[in-house]
C-alpha atoms as a PDB file:
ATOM      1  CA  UNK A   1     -33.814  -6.629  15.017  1.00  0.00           C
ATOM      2  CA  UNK A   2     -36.973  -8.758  14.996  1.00  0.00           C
ATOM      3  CA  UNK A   3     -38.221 -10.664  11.894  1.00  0.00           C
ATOM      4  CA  UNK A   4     -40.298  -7.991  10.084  1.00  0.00           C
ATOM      5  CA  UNK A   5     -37.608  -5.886  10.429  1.00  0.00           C
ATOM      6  CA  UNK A   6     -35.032  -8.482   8.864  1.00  0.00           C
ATOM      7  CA  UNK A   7     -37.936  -8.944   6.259  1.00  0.00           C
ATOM      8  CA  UNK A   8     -38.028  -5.246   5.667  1.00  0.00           C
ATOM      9  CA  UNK A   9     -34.386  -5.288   5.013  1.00  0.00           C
ATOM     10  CA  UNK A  10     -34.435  -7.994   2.819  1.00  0.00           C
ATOM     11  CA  UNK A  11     -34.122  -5.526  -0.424  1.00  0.00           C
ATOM     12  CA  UNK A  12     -33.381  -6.415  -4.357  1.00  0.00           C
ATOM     13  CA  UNK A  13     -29.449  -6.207  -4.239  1.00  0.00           C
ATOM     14  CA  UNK A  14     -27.885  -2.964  -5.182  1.00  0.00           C
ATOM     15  CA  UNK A  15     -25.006  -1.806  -7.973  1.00  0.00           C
ATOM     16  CA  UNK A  16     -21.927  -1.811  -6.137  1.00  0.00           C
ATOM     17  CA  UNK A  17     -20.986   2.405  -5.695  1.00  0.00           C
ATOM     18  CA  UNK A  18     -18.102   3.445  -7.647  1.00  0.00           C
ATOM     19  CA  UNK A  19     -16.512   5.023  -5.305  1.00  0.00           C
ATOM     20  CA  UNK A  20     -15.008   3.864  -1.355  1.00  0.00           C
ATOM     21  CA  UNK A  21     -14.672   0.075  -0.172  1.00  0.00           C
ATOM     22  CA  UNK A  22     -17.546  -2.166  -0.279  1.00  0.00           C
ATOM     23  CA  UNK A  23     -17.247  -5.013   1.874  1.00  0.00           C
ATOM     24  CA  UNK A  24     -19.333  -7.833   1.830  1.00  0.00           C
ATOM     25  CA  UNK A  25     -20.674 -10.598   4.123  1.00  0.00           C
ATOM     26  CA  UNK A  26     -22.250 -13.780   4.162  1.00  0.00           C
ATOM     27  CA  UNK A  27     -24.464 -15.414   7.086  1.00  0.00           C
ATOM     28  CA  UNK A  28     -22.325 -17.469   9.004  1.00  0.00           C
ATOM     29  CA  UNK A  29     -23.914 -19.622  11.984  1.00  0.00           C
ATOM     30  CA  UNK A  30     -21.311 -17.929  14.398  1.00  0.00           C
ATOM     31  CA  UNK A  31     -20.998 -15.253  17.042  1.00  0.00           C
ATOM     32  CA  UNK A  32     -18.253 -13.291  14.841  1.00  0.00           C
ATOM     33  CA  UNK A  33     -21.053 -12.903  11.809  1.00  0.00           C
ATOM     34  CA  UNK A  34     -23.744 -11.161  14.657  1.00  0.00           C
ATOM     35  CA  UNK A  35     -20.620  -8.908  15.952  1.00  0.00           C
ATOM     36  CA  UNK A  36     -19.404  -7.934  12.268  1.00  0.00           C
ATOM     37  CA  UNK A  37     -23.404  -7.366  11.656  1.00  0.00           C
ATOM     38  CA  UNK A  38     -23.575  -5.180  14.696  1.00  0.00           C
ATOM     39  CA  UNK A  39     -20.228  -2.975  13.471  1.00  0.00           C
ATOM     40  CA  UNK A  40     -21.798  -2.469  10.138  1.00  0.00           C
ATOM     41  CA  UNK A  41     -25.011  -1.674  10.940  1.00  0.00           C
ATOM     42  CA  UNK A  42     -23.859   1.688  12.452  1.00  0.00           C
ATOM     43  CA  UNK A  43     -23.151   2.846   8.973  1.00  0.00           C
ATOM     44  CA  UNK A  44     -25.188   4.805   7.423  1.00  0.00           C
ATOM     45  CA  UNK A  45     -24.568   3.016   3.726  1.00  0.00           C
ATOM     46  CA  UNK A  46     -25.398  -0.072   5.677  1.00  0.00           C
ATOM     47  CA  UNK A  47     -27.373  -3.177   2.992  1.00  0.00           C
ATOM     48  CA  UNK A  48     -28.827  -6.471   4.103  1.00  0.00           C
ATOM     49  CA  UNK A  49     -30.140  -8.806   0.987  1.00  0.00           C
ATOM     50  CA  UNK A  50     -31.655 -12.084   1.442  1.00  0.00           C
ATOM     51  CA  UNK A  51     -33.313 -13.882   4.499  1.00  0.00           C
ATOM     52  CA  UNK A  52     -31.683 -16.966   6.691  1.00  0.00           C
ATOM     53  CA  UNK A  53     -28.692 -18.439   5.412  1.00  0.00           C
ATOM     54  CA  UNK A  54     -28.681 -16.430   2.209  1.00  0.00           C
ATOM     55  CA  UNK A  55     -28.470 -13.522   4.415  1.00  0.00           C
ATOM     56  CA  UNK A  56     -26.180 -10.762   3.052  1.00  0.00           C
ATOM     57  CA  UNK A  57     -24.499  -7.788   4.793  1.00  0.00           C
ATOM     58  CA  UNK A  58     -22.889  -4.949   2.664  1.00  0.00           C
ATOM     59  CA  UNK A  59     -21.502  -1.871   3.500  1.00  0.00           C
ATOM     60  CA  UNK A  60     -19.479   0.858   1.336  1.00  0.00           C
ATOM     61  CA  UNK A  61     -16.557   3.039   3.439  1.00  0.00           C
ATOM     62  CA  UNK A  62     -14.497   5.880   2.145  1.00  0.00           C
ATOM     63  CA  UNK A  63     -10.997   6.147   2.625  1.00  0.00           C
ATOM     64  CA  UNK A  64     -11.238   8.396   4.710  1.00  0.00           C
ATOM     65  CA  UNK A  65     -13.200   6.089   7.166  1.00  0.00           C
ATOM     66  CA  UNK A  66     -10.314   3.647   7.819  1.00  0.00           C
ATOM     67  CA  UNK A  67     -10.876   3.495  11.437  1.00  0.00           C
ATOM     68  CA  UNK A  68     -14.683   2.305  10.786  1.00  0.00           C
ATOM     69  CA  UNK A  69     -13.566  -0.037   8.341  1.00  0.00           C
ATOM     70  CA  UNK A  70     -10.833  -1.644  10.286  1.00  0.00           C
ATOM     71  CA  UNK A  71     -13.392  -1.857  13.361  1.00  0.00           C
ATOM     72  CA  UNK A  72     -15.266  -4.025  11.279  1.00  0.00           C
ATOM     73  CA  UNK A  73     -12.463  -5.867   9.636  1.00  0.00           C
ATOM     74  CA  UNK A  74     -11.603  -7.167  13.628  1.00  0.00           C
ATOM     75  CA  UNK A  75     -14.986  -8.903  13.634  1.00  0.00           C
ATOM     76  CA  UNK A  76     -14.303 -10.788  10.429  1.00  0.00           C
ATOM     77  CA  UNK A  77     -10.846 -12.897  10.484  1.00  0.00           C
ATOM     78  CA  UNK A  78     -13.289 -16.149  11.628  1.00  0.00           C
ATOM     79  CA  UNK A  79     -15.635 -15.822   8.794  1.00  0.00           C
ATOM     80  CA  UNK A  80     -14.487 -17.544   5.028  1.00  0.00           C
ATOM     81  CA  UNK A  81     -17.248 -16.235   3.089  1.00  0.00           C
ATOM     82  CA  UNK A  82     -16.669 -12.501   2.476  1.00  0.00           C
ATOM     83  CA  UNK A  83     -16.307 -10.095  -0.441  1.00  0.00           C
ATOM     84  CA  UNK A  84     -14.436  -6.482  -1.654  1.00  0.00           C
ATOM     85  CA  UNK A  85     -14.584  -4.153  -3.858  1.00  0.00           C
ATOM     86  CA  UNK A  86     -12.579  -1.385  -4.398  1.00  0.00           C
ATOM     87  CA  UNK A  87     -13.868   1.576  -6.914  1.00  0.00           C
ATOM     88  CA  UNK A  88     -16.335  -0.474  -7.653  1.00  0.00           C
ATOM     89  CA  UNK A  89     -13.705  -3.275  -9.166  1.00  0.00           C
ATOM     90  CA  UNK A  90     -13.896  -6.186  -6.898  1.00  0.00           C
ATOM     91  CA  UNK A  91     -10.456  -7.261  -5.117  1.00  0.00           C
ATOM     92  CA  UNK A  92      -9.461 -10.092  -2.912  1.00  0.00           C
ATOM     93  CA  UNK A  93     -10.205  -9.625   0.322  1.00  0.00           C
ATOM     94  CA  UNK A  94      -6.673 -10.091   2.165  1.00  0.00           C
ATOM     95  CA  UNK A  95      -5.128  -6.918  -0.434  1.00  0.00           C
ATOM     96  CA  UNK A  96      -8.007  -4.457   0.323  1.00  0.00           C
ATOM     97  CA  UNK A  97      -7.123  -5.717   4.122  1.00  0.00           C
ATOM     98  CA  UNK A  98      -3.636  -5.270   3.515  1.00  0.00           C
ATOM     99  CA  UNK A  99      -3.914  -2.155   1.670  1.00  0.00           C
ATOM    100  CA  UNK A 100      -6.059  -0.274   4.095  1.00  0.00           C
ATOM    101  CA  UNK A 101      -3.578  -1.467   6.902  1.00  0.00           C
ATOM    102  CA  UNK A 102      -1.260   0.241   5.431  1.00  0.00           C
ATOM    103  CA  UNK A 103      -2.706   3.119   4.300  1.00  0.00           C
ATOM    104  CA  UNK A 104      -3.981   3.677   7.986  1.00  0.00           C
ATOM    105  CA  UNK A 105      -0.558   2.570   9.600  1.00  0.00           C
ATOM    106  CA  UNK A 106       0.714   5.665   7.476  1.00  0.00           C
ATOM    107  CA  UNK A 107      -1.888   8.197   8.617  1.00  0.00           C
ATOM    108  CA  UNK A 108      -0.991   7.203  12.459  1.00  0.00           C
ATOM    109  CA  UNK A 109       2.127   7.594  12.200  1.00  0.00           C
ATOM    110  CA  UNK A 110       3.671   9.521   9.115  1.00  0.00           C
ATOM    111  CA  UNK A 111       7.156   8.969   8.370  1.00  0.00           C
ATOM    112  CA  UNK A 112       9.130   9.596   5.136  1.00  0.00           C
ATOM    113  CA  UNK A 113      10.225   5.966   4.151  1.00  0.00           C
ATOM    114  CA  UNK A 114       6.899   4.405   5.114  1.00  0.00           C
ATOM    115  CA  UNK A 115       5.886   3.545   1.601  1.00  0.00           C
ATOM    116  CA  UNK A 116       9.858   2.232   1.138  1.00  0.00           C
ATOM    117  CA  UNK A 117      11.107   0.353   4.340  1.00  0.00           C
ATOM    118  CA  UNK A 118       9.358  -2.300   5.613  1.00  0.00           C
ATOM    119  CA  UNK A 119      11.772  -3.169   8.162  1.00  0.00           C
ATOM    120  CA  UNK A 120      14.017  -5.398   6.447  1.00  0.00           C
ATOM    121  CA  UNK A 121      14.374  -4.219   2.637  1.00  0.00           C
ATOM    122  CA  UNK A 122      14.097  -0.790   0.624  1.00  0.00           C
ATOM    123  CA  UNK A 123      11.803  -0.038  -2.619  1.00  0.00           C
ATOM    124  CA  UNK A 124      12.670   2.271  -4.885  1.00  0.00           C
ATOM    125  CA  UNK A 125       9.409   2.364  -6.713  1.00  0.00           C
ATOM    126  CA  UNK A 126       7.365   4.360  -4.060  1.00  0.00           C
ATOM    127  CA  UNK A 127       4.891   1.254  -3.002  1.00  0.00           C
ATOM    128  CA  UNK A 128       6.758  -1.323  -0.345  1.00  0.00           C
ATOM    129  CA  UNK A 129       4.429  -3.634  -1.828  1.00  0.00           C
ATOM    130  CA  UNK A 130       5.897  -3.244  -5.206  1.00  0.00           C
ATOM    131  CA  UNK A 131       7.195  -6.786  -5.904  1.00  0.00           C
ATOM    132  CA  UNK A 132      10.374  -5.705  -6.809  1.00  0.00           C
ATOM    133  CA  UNK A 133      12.826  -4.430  -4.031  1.00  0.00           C
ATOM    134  CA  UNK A 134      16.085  -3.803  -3.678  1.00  0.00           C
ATOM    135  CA  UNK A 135      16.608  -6.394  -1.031  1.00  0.00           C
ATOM    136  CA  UNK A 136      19.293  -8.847  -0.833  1.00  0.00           C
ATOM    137  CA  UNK A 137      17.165 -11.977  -0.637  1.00  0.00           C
ATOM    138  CA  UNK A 138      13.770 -11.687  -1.421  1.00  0.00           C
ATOM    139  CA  UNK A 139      11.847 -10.198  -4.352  1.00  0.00           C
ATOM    140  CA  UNK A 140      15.245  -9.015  -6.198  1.00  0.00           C
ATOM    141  CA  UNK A 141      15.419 -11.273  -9.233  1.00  0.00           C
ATOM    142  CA  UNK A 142      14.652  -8.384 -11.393  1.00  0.00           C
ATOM    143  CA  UNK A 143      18.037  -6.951 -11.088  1.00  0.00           C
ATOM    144  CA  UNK A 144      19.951 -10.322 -13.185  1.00  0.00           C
ATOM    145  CA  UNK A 145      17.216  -8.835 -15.556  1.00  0.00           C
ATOM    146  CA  UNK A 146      20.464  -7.801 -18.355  1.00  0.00           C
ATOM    147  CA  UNK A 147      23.336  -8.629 -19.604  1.00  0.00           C
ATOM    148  CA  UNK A 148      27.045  -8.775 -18.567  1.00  0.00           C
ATOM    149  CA  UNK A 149      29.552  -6.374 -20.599  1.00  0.00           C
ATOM    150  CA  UNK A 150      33.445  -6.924 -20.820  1.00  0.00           C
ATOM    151  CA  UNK A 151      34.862  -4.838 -17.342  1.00  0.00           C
ATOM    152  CA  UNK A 152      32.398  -6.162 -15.237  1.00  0.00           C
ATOM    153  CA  UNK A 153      29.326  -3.519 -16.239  1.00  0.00           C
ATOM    154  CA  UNK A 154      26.060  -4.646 -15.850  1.00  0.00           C
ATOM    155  CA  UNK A 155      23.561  -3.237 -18.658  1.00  0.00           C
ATOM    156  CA  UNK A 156      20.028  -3.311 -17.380  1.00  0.00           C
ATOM    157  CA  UNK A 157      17.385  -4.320 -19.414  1.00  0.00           C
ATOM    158  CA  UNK A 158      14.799  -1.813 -18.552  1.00  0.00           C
ATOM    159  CA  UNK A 159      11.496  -2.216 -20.319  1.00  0.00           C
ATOM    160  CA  UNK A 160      11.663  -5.588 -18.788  1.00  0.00           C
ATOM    161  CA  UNK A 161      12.254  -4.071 -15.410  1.00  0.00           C
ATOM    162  CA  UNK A 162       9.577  -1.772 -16.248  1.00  0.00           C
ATOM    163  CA  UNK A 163       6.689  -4.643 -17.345  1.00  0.00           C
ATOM    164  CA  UNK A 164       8.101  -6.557 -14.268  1.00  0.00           C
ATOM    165  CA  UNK A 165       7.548  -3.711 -11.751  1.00  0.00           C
ATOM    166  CA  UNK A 166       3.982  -2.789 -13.566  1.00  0.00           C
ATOM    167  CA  UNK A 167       2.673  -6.260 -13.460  1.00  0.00           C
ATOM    168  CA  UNK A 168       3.325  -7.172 -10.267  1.00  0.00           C
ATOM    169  CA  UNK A 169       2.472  -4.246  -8.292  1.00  0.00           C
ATOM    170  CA  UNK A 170      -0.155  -5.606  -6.012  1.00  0.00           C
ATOM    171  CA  UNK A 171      -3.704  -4.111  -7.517  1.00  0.00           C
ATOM    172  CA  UNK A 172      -4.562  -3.072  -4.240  1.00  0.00           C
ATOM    173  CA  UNK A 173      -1.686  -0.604  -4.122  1.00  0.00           C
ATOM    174  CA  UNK A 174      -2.754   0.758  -7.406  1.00  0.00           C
ATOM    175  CA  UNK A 175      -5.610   2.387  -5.784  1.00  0.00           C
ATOM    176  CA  UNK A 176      -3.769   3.437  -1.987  1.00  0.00           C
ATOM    177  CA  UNK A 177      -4.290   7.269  -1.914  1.00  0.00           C
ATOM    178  CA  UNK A 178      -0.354   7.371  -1.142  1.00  0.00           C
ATOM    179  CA  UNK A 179       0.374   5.351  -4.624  1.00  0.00           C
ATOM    180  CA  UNK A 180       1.922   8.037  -6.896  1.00  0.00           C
ATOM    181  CA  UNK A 181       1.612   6.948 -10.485  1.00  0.00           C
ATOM    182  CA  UNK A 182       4.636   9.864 -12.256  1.00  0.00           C
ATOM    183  CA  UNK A 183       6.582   9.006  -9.186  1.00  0.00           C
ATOM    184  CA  UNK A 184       6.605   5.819 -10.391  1.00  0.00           C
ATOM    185  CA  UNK A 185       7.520   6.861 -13.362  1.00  0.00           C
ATOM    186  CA  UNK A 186      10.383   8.929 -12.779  1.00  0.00           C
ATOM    187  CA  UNK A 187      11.690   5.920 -11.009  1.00  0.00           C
ATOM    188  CA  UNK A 188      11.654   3.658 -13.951  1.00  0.00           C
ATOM    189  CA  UNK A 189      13.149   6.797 -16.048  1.00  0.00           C
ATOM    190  CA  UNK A 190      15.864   7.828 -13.896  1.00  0.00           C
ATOM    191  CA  UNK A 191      16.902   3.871 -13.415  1.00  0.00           C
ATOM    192  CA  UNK A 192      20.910   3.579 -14.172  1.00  0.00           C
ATOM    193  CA  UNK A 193      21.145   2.057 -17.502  1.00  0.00           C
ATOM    194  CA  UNK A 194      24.445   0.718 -16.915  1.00  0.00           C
ATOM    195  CA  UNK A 195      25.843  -0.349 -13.488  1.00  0.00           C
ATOM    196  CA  UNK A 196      30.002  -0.936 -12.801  1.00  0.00           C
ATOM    197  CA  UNK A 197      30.363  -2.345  -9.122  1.00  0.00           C
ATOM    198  CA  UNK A 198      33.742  -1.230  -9.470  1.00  0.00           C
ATOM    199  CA  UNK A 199      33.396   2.566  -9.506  1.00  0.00           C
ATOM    200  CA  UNK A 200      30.155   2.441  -7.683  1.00  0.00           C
ATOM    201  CA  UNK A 201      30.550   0.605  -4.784  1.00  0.00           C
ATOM    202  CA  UNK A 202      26.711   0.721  -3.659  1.00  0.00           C
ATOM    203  CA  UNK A 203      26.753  -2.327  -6.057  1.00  0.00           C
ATOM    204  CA  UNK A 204      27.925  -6.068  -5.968  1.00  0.00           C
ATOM    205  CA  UNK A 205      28.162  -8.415  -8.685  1.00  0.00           C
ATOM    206  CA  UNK A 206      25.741 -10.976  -8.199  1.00  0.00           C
ATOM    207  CA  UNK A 207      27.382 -14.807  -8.573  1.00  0.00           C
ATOM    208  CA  UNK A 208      26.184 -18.133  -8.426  1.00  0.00           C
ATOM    209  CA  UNK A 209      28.178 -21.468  -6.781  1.00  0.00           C
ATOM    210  CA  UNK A 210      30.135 -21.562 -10.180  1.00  0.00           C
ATOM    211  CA  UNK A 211      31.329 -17.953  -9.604  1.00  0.00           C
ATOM    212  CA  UNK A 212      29.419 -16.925 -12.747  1.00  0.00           C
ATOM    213  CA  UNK A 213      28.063 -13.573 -12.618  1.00  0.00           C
ATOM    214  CA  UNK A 214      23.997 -13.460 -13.319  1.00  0.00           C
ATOM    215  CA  UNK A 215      23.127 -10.066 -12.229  1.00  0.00           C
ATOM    216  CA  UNK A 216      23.867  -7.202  -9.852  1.00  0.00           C
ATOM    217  CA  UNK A 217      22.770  -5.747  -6.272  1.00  0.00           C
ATOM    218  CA  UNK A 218      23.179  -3.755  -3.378  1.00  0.00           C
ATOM    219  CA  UNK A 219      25.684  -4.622  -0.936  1.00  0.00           C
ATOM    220  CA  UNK A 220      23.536  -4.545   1.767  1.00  0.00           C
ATOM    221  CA  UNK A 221      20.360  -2.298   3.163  1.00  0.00           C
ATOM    222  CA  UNK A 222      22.907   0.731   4.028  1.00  0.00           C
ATOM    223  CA  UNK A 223      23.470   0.612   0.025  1.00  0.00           C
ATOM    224  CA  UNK A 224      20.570   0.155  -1.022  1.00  0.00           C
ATOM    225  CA  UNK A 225      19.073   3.209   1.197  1.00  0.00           C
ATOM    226  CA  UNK A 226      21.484   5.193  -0.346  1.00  0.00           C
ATOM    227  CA  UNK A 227      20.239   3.966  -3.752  1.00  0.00           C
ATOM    228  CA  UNK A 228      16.890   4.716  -2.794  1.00  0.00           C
ATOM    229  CA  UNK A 229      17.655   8.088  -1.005  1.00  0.00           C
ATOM    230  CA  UNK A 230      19.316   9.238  -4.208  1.00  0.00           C
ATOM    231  CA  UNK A 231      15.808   8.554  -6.247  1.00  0.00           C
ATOM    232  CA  UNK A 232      14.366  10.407  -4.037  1.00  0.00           C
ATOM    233  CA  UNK A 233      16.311  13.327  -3.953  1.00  0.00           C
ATOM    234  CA  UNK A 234      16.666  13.384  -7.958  1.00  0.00           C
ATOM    235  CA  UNK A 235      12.948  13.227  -8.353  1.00  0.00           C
ATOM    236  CA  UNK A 236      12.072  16.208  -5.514  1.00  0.00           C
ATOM    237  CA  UNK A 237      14.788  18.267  -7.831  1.00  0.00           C
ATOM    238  CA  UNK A 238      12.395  17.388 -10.983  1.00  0.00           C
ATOM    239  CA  UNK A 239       8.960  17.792  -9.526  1.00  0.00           C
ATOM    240  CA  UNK A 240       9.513  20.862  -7.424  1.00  0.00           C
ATOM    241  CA  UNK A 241      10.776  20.963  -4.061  1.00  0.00           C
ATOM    242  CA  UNK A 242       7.536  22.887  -2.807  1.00  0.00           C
ATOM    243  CA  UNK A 243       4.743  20.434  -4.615  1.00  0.00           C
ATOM    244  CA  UNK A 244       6.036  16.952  -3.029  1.00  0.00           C
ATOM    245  CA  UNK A 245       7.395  15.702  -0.004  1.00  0.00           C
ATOM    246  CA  UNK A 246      10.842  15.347   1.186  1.00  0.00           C
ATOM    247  CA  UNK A 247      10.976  11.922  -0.205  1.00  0.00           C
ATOM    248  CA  UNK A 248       9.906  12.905  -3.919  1.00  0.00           C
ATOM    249  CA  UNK A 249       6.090  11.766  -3.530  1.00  0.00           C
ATOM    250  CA  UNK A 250       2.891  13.961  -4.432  1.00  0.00           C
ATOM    251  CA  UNK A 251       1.558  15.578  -1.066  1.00  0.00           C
ATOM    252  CA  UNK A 252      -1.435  13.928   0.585  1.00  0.00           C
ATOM    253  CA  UNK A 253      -5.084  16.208   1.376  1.00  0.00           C
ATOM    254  CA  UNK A 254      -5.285  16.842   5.395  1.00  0.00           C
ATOM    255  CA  UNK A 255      -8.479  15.664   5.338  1.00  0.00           C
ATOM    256  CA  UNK A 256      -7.224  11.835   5.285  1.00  0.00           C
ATOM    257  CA  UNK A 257      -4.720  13.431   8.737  1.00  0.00           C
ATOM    258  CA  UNK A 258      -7.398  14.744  10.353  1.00  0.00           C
ATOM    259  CA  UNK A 259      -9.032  11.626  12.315  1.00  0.00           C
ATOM    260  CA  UNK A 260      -5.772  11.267  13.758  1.00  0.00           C
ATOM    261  CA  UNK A 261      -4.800  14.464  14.904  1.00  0.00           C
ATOM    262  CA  UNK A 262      -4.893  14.895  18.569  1.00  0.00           C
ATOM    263  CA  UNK A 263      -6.058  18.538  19.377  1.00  0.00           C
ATOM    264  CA  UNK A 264      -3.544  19.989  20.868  1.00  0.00           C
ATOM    265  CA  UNK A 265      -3.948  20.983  24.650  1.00  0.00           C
ATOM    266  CA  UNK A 266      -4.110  24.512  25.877  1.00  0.00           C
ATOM    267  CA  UNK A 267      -1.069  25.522  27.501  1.00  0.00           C
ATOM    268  CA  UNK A 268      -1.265  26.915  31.083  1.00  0.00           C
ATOM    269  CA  UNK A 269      -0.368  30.552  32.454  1.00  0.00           C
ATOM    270  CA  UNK A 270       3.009  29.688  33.214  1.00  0.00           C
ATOM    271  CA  UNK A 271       3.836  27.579  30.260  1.00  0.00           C
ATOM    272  CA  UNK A 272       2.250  30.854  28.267  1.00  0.00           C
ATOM    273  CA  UNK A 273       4.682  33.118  29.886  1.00  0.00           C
ATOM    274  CA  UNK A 274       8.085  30.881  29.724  1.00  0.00           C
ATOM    275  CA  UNK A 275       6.801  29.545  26.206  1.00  0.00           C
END
């Protein structure tokens, strides 16, 4: 692009679109700035404001363009001055990075606990990103959130479970098309009130050094899939077997499968006639 043309480009800045995943970027005296700038001007919704070093690059993807997006999220990891927005809210750039990631990660390669395993601990809240997992070292503190009864129950306190879960849901993952708001819901609904370790044996008293009890947990990731599993199946029963998946959540469009899809190749005469 030769000067005039740079001039030519050099508009009044836009309103940020409502709707997809504007990304922003600043001039940047390195080779990674000209590569991202090459990526993004292949899109058609493809801005440049300013001239120089106040040069500006902006360009707005749906979600359904994750592949672009991440194509020109490679170019970027050297460059410190860059910008999102998502729905026209702006967000920090490492959660709409993560976010998409994720998001794409599960188009690739669906799989039923995707949005509940992440390898070492299980959500129950339909977002592995939820803050608040039923892992047995990180993230957990919000199950001492309650009191101890004579016997050994543990009474939840659940509208502080449910602010804790609702506040630090990562804003990012508000937004992921495979976030499911009333699944959410269901989950904080159908959460035991009331927990005995001793009839239940999915649970363990939590202690401290002193021996004092200060909460409750699974007794390990087999228990707490089973916990989870048992959400799951509970909230398919209520929302209708045939309008979610097998794991409880609302069904995703095709459309978001489609870029994915491999066509499927044409079977030969022989493989016709054996089947």
């Amino acid at each position: 692009m030769n000067a005039q043309e740079e001039q030519a480009m050099a508009v009044v800045e836009a309103d940020i679109p409502a709707q997809g995943i504007t990304v922003e970027i600043s001039y940047a005296a390195v080779a990674a700035f000209d590569q991202a700038a090459e990526v993004a001007r292949r899109h058609p919704t493809f801005q440049q404001f300013g001239e120089g070093k106040g040069k500006k690059l902006r360009v707005t993807y749906q979600l359904s363009e994750l592949q672009a997006l991440q194509e020109l999220k490679d170019t970027t990891w050297e460059l410190r001055h860059k910008r999102a927005w998502l729905h026209g809210a702006e967000i920090e750039w490492h959660r709409m990075a993560q976010m998409t990631y994720c998001f794409q990660e599960l188009l690739q390669r669906p799989r039923q606990d995707h949005c509940f395993f992440d390898s070492n601990f299980w959500s129950g809240f339909g977002c592995r990103y939820a803050i608040a997992n039923l892992a047995d070292r990180i993230n957990n503190d919000w199950l001492t959130f309650g009191h101890l009864e004579s016997g050994g129950v543990w009474v939840f306190d659940k509208p502080r479970i449910r602010e804790h879960v609702r506040k630090n849901l990562y804003s990012g993952f508000q937004h992921c098309p495979a976030f499911d708001e009333e699944y959410l819901q269901h989950v904080l609904d159908l959460f035991p009130e009331r927990v005995d370790p001793v009839e239940d044996d999915r649970w363990q008293h939590l202690t401290n050094r002193q021996g004092q009890i200060f909460g409750v947990g699974p007794r390990g990731v087999d228990a707490a899939k089973k916990i989870v599993l048992e959400f799951q199946q509970k909230i398919r029963e209520r929302r209708g077997h045939d309008r979610v998946q097998a794991n409880g959540k609302r069904k995703l469009p095709p459309e978001f499968f489609a870029p994915y899809q491999r066509p499927r190749k044409k079977k030969g005469l022989l493989a016709r006639l054996i089947g």
